[in-house]
Protein backbone atom coordinates (compact mmCIF):
# COMPACT_ATOMS: atom_id res chain seq x y z
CA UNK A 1 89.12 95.86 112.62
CA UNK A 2 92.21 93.79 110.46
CA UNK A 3 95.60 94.32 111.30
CA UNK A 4 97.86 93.00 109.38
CA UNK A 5 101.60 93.24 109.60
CA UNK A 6 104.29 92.68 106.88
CA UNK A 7 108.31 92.35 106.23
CA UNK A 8 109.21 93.29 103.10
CA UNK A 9 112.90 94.13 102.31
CA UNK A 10 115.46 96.11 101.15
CA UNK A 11 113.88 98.89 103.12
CA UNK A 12 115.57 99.25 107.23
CA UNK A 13 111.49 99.39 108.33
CA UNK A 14 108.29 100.99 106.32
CA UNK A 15 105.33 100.81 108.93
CA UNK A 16 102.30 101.93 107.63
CA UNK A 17 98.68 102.28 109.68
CA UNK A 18 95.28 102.86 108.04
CA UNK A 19 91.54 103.93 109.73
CA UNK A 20 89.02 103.25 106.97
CA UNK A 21 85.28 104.28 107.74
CA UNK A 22 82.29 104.88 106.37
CA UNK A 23 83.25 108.90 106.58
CA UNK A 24 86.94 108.75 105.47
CA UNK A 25 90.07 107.32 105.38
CA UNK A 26 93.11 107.69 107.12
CA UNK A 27 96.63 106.48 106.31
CA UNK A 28 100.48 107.42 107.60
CA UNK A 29 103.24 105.95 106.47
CA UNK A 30 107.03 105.74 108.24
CA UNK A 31 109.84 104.91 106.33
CA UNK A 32 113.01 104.67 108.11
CA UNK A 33 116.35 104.63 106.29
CA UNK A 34 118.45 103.29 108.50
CA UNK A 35 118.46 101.41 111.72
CA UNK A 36 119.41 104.23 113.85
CA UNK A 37 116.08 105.43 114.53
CA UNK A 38 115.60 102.05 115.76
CA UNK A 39 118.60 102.23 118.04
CA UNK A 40 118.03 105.30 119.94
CA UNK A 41 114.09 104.16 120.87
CA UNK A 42 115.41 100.88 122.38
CA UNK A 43 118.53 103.45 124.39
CA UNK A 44 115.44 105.23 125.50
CA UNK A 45 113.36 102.86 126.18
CA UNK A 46 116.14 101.20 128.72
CA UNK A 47 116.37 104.24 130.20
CA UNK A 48 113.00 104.03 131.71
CA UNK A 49 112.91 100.62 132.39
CA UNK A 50 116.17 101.44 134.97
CA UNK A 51 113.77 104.20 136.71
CA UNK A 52 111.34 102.08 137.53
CA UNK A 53 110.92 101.35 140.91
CA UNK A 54 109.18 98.52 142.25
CA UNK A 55 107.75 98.67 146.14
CA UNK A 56 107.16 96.34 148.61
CA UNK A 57 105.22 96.02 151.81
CA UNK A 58 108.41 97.34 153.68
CA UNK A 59 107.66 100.74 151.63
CA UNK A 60 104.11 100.81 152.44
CA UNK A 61 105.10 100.10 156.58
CA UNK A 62 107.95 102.19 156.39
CA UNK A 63 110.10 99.52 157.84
């Protein structure tokens, strides 16, 4: 398997991903055009990282 990852401007982001095989060939393409796509996955993202909860032994003992 290659990956293989590229900037290329003027575009805000064009993310592309391919599955080639010996049966077929798959390929999407994203183009964004603007950042604000961008902006409301990182909000969201945040989001959960604030619900996340970490526990402790005190949780599991009920102290």
């Amino acid at each position: 398997m290659q990956i293989i990852s590229k900037r290329i401007d003027p575009a805000p982001g064009t993310h592309k991903i391919k599955y080639n095989s010996a049966i077929d060939d798959i390929e999407i393409t994203h183009t964004a055009h603007n950042r604000q796509g961008f902006l409301q996955a990182l909000c969201w993202l945040l989001s959960l990282l604030k619900a996340i909860r970490y526990f402790t032994m005190k949780d599991v003992l009920n102290l």
